[in-house]
Each structure stands twice: as structure tokens, then as C-alpha cells.
N, C-alpha and C. Protein backbone atom coordinates (compact mmCIF):
# COMPACT_ATOMS: atom_id res chain seq x y z
N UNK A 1 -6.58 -16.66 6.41
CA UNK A 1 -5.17 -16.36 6.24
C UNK A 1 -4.71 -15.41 7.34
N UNK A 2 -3.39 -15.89 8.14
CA UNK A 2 -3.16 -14.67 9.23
C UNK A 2 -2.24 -13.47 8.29
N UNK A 3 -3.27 -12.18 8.99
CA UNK A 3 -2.74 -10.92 8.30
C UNK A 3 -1.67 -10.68 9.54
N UNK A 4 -0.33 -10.11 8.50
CA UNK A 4 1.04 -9.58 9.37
C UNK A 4 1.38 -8.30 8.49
N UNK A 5 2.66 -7.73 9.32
CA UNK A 5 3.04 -6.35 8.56
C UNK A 5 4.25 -6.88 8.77
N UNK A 6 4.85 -6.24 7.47
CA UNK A 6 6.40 -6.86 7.44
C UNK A 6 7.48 -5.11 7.40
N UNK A 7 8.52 -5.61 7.92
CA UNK A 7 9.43 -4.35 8.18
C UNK A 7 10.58 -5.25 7.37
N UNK A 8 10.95 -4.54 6.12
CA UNK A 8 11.88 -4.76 5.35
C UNK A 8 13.18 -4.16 5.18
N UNK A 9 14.20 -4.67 5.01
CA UNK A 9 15.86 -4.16 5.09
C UNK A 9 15.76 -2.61 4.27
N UNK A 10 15.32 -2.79 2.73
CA UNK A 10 14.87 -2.00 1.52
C UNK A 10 13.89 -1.57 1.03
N UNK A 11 12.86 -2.63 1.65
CA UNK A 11 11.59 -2.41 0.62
C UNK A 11 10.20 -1.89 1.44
N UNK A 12 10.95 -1.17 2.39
CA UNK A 12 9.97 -0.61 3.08
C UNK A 12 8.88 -1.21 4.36
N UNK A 13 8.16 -0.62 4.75
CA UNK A 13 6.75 -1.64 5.39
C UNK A 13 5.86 -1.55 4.76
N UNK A 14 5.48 -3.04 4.77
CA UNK A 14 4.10 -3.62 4.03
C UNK A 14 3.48 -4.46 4.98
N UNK A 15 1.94 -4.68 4.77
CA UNK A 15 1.14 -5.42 5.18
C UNK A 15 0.21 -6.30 4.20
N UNK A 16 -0.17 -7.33 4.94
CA UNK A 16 -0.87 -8.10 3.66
C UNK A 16 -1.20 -9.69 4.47
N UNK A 17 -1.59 -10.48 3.68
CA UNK A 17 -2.34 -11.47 4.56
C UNK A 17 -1.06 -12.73 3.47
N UNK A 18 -0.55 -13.26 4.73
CA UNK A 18 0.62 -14.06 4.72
C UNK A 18 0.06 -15.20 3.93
N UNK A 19 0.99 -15.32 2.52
CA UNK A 19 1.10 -16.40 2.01
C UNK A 19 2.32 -17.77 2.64
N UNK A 20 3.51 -17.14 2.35
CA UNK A 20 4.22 -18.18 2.64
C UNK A 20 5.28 -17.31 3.35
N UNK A 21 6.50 -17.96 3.86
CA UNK A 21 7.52 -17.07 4.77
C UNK A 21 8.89 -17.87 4.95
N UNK A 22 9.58 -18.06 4.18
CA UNK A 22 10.68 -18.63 4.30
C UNK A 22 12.07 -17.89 4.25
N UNK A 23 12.55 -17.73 5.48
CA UNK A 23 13.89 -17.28 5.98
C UNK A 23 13.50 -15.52 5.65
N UNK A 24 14.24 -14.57 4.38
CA UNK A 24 13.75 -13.58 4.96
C UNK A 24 12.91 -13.53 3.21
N UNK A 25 12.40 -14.50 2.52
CA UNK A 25 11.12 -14.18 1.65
C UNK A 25 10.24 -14.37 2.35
N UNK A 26 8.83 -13.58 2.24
CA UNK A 26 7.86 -13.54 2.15
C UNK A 26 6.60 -13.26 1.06
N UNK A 27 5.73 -14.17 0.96
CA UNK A 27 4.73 -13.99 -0.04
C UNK A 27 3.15 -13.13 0.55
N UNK A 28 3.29 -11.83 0.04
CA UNK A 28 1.55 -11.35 1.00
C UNK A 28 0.68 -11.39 -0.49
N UNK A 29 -0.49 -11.54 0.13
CA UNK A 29 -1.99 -11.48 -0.79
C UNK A 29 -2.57 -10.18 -0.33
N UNK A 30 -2.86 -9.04 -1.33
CA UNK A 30 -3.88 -8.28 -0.68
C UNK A 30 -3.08 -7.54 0.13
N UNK A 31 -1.91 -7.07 -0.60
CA UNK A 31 -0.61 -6.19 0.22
C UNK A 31 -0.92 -4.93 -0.21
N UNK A 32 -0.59 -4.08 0.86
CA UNK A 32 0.00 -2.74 0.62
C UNK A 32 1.57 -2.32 1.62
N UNK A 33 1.62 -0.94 0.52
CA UNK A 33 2.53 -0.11 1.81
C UNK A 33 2.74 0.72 2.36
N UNK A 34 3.17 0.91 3.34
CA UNK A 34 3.07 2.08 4.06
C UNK A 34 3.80 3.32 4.11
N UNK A 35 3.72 3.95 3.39
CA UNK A 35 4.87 5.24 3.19
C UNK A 35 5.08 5.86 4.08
N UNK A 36 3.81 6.36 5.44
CA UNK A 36 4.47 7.17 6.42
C UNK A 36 3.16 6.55 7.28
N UNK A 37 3.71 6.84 8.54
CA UNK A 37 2.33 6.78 9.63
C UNK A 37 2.56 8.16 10.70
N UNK A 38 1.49 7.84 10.80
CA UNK A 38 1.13 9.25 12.30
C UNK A 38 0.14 8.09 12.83
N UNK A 39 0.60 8.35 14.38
CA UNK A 39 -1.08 8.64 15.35
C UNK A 39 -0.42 6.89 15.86
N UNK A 40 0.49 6.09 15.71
CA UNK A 40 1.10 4.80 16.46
C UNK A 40 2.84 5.63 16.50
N UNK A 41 3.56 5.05 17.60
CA UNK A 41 5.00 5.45 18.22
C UNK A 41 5.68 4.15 17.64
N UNK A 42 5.33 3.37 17.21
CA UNK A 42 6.11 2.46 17.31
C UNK A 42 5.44 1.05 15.47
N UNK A 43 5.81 0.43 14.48
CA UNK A 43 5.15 -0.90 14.07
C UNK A 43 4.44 -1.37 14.92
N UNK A 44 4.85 -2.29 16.03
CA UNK A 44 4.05 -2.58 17.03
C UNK A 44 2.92 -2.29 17.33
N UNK A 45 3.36 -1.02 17.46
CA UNK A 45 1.87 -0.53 18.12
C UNK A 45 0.63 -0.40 17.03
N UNK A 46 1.36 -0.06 15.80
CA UNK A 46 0.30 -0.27 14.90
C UNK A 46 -0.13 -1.27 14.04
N UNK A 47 0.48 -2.47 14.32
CA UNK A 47 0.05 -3.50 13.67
C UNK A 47 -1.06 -3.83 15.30
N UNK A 48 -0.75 -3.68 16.50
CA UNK A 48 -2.01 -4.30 17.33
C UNK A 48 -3.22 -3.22 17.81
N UNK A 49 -2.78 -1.67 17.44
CA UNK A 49 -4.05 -0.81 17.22
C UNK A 49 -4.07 -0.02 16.37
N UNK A 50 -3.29 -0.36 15.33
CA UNK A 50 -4.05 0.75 13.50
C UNK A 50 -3.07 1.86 14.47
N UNK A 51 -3.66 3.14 13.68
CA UNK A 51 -3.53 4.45 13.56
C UNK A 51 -4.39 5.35 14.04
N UNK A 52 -3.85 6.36 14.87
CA UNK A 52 -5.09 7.09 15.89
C UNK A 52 -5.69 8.14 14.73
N UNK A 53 -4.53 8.29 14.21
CA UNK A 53 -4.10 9.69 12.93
C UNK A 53 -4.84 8.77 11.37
N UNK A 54 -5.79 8.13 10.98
CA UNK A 54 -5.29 7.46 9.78
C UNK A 54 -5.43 8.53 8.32
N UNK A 55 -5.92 9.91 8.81
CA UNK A 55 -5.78 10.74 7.96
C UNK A 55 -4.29 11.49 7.80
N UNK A 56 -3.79 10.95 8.18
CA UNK A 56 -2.01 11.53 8.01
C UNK A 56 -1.15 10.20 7.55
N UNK A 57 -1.60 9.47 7.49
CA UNK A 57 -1.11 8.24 6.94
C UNK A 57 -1.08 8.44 5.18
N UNK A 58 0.03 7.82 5.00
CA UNK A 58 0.00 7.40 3.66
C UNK A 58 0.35 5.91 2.91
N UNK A 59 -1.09 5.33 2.49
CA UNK A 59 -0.56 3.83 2.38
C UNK A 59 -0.97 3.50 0.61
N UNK A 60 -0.23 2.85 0.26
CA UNK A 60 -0.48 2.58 -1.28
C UNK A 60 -1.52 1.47 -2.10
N UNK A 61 -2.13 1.82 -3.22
CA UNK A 61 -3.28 1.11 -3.91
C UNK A 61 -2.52 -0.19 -3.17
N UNK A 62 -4.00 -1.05 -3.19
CA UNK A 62 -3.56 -2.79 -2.63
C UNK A 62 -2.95 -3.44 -4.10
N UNK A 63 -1.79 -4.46 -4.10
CA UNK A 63 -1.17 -5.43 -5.03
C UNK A 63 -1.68 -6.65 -4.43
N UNK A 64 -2.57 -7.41 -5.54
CA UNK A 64 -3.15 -8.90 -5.04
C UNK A 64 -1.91 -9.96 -4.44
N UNK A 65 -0.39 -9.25 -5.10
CA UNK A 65 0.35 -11.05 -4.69
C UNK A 65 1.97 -9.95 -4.59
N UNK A 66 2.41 -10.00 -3.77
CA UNK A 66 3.79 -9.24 -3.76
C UNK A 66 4.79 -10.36 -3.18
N UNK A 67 5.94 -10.89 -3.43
CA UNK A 67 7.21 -11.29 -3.00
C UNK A 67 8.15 -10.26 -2.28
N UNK A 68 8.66 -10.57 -0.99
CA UNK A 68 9.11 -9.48 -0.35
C UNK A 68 10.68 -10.46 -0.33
N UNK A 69 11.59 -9.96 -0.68
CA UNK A 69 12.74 -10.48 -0.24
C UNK A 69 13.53 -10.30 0.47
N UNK A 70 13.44 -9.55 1.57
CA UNK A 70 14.55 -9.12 2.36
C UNK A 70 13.65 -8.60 3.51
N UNK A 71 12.62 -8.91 4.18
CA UNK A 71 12.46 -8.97 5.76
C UNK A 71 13.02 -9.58 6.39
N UNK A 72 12.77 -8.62 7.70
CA UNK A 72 13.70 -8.49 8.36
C UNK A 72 12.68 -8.43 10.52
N UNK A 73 11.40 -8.33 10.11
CA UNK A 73 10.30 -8.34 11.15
C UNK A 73 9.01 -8.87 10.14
N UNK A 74 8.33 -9.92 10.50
CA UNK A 74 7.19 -10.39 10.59
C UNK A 74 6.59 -10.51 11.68
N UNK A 75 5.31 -9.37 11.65
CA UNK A 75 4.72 -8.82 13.09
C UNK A 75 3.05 -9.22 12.82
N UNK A 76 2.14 -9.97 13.99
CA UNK A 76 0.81 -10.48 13.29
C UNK A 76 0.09 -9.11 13.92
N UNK A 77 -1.00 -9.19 12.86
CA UNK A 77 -1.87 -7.55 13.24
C UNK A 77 -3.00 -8.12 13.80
N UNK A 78 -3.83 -7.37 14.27
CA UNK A 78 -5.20 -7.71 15.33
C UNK A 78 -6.22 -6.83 13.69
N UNK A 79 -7.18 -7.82 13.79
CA UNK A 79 -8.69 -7.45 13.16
C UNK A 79 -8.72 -5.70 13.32
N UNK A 80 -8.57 -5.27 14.53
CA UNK A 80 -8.67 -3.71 14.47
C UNK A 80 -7.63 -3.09 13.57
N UNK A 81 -6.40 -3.59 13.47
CA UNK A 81 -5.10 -2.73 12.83
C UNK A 81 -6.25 -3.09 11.38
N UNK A 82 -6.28 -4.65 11.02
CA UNK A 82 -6.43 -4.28 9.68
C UNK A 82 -7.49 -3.31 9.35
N UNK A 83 -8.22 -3.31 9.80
CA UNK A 83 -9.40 -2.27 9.36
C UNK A 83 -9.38 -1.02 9.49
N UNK A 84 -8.54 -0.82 10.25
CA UNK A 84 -8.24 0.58 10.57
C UNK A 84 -6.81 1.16 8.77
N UNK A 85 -6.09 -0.04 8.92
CA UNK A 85 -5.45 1.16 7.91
C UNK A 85 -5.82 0.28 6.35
N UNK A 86 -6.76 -0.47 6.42
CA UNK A 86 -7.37 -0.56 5.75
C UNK A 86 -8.35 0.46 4.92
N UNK A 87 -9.05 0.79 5.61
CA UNK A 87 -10.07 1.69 5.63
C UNK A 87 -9.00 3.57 5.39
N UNK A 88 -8.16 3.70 5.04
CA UNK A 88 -7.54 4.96 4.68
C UNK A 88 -7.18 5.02 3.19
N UNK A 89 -7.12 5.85 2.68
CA UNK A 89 -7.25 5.78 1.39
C UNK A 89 -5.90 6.00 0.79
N UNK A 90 -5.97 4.96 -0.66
CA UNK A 90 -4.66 4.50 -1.17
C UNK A 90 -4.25 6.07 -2.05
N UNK A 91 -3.12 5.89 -1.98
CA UNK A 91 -2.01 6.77 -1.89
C UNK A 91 -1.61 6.84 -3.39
N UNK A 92 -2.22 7.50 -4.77
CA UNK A 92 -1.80 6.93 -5.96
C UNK A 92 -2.19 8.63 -6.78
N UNK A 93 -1.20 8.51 -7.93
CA UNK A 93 -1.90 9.16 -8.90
C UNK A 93 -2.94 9.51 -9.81
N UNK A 94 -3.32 10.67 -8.85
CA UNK A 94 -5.07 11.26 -9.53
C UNK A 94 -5.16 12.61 -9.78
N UNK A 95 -4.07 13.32 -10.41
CA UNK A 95 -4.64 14.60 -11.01
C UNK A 95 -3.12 15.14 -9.52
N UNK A 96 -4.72 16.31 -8.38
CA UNK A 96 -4.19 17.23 -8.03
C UNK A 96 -4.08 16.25 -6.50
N UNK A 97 -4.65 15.10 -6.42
CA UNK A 97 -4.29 14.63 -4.95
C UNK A 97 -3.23 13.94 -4.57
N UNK A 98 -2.37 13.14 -5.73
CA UNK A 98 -1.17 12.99 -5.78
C UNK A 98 0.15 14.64 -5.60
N UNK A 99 -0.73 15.57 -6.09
CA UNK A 99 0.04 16.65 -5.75
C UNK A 99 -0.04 17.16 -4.16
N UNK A 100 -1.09 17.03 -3.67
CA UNK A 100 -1.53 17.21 -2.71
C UNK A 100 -0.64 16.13 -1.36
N UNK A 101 -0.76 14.85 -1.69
CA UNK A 101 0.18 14.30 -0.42
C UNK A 101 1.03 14.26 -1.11
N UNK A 102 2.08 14.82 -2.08
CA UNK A 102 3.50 15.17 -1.60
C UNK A 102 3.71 16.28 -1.22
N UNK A 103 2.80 17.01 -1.17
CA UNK A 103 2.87 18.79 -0.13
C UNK A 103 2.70 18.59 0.82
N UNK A 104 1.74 17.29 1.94
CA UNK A 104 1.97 16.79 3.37
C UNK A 104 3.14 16.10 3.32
N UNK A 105 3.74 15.35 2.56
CA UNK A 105 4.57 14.57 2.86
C UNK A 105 5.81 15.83 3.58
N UNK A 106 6.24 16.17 2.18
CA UNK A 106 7.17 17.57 2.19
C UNK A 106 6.91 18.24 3.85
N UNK A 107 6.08 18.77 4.25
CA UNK A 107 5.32 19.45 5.14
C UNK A 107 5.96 18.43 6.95
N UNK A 108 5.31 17.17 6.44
CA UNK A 108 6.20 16.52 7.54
C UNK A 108 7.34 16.42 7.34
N UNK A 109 8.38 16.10 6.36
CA UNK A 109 9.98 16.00 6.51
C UNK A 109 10.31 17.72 7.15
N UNK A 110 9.32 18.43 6.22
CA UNK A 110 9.99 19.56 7.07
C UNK A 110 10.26 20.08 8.49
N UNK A 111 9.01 19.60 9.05
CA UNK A 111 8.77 19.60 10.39
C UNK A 111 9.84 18.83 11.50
N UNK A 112 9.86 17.88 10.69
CA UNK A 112 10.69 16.36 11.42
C UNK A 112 11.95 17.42 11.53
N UNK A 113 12.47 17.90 10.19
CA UNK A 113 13.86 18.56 9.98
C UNK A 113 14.35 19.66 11.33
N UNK A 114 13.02 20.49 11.01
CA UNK A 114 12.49 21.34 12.42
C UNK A 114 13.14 20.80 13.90
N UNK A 115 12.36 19.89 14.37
CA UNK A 115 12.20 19.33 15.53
C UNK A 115 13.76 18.82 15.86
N UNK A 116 14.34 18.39 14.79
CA UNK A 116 15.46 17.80 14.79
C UNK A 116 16.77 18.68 14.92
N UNK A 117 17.00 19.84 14.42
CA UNK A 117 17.25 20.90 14.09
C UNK A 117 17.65 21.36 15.23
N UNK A 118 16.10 21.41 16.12
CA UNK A 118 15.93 22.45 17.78
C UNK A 118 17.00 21.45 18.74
N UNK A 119 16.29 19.81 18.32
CA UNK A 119 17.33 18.75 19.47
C UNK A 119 18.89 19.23 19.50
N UNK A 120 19.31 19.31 17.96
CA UNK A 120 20.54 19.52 17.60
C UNK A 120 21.42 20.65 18.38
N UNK A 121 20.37 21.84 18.11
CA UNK A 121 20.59 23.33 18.67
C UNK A 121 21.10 23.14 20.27
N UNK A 122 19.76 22.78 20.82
CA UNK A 122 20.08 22.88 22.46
C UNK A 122 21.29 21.53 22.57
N UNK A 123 21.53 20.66 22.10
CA UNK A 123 22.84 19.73 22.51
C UNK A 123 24.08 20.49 22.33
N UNK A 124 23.52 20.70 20.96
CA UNK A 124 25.18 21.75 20.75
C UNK A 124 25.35 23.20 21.79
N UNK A 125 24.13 23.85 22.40
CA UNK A 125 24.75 24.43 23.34
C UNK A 125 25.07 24.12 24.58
N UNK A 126 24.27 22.78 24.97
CA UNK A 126 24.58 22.21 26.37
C UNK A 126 26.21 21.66 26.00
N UNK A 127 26.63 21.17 24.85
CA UNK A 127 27.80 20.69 25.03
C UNK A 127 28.92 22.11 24.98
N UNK A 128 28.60 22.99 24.36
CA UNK A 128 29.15 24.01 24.15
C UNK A 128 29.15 24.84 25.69
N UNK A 129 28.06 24.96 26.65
CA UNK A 129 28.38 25.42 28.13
C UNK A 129 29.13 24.61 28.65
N UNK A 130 28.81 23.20 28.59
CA UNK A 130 30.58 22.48 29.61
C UNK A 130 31.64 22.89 28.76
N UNK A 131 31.73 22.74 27.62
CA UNK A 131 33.25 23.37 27.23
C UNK A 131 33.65 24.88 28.15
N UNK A 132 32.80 25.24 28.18
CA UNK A 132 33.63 26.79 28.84
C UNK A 132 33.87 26.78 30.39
N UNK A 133 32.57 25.68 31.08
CA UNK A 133 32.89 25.69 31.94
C UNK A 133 33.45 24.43 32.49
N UNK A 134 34.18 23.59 32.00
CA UNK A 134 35.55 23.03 31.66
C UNK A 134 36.87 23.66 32.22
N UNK A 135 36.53 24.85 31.14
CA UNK A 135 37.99 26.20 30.76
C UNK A 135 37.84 26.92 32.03
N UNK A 136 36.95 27.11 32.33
CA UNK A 136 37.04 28.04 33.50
C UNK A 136 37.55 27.71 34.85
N UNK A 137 37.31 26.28 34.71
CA UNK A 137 37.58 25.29 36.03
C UNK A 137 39.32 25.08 35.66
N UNK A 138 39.86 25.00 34.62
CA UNK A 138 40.92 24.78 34.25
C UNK A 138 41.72 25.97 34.70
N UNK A 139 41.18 27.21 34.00
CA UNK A 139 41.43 28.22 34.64
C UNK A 139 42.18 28.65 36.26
N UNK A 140 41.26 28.17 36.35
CA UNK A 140 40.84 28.42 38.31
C UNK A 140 42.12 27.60 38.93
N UNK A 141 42.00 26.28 38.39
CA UNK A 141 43.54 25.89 39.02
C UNK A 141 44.79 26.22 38.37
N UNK A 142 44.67 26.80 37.25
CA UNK A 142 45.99 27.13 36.94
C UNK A 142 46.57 28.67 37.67
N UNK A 143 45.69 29.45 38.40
CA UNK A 143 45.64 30.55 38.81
C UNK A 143 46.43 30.33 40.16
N UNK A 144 45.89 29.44 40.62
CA UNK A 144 46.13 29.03 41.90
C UNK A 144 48.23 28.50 42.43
């Protein structure tokens, strides 16, 4: 069966070994999904080399037969992707480790928020120095 990862409108990314594929249903065997990745820039990149990171990954217990209705990318994975995020451990309620990756999860949105935050910061002052020096240039010829 060729294994693909699907990028969905709603229902997230999943991977799984392609049953059937008509328009934007899809049928996977032996699906999971992927809640977050580290360690690939891009799907792409990690459906044709896995995850550099697969301990920062979070992917969910496997479902033998899932119906996907609303993809939107059907991407084929290489033998290495599958085994690679294969081989990371499913993402489910067990006590304190379900508590545990939503304190990484949390931990990365925060970070992301961070990073995003700083982009925000320095745009808003680069846009905020041409405003003045805009005014100043405005200035200058009205002086004149």
C-alpha cells in the first residue's frame, strides 16, 4: 500500500497508508496525526525525511481505518519518513504524561508567541523610524 501524509482544510495532518482517494475524501489504514512537528521546515520535507527532532514531535495513538473529508494535499512519504515518525511515541492519555506534553506543547506556543512578538516589535519600530523620518523630511521642505 503507498504510505502518504495528508494536509487537511480542518482536520489537521495525518498520515497513513492510502486506501482510496477520491476528489478531496480520503481513506488511510494505520493512520495517525500529527499535532506538532519540530526538526522538518516544511510537510514536504517531512514526509521525504521524517523528523530530525522526533522527540519534540507530537503524533497520536494509530486508528486502523480513518475517512478524511476535506484534503486538501496528498503528499507520498519515503520508507525513512515512515519509520522515523513512526517510531515516536503516540501522544495519548496516561496519568502524568498526557500532563506532561501539554506543558511542551504550552511551552512551544509560548515561545512561537515570543519569537513572534520580537518580529512584531522590531517592524513596528522600523515602521515607526520612517514615520518620523518622513516628518522630518516634510519638515525640511516646509522650512525652506
Amino acid at each position: 500500500m503507498k504510505r502518504v501524509m495528508v494536509m487537511c482544510e480542518t482536520s489537521g495532518l495525518l498520515y497513513g497508508e492510502l486506501v482510496s482517494h477520491v476528489q478531496q475524501e480520503v481513506t488511510l489504514a494505520r493512520c495517525r496525526r500529527i499535532y506538532s512537528f519540530s526538526g522538518a521546515c516544511t510537510i514536504d520535507q517531512l514526509a521525504v525525511e521524517g523528523s530530525k527532532e522526533p522527540h519534540k514531535c507530537i503524533v497520536t495513538c494509530p486508528v486502523e481505518r480513518y475517512i478524511v473529508l476535506d484534503a486538501i494535499e496528498v503528499i507520498a512519504m519515503t520508507d525513512k519518513s515512515w519509520h522515523n515518525l513512526n517510531h515516536i511515541r503516540s501522544w495519548k492519555a496516561t496519568g502524568d504524561k498526557c500532563h506532561e506534553t501539554k506543558r511542551l506543547v504550552k511551552l512551544q506556543v509560548n515561545e512561537w508567541m515570543k519569537q513572534n512578538n520580537a518580529a512584531n516589535m522590531q517592524q513596528h519600530k522600523e515602521a515607526h523610524s520612517l514615520g518620523e523620518m518622513a516628518i522630518i523630511k516634510t519638515n525640511g521642505r516646509d522650512k525652506k
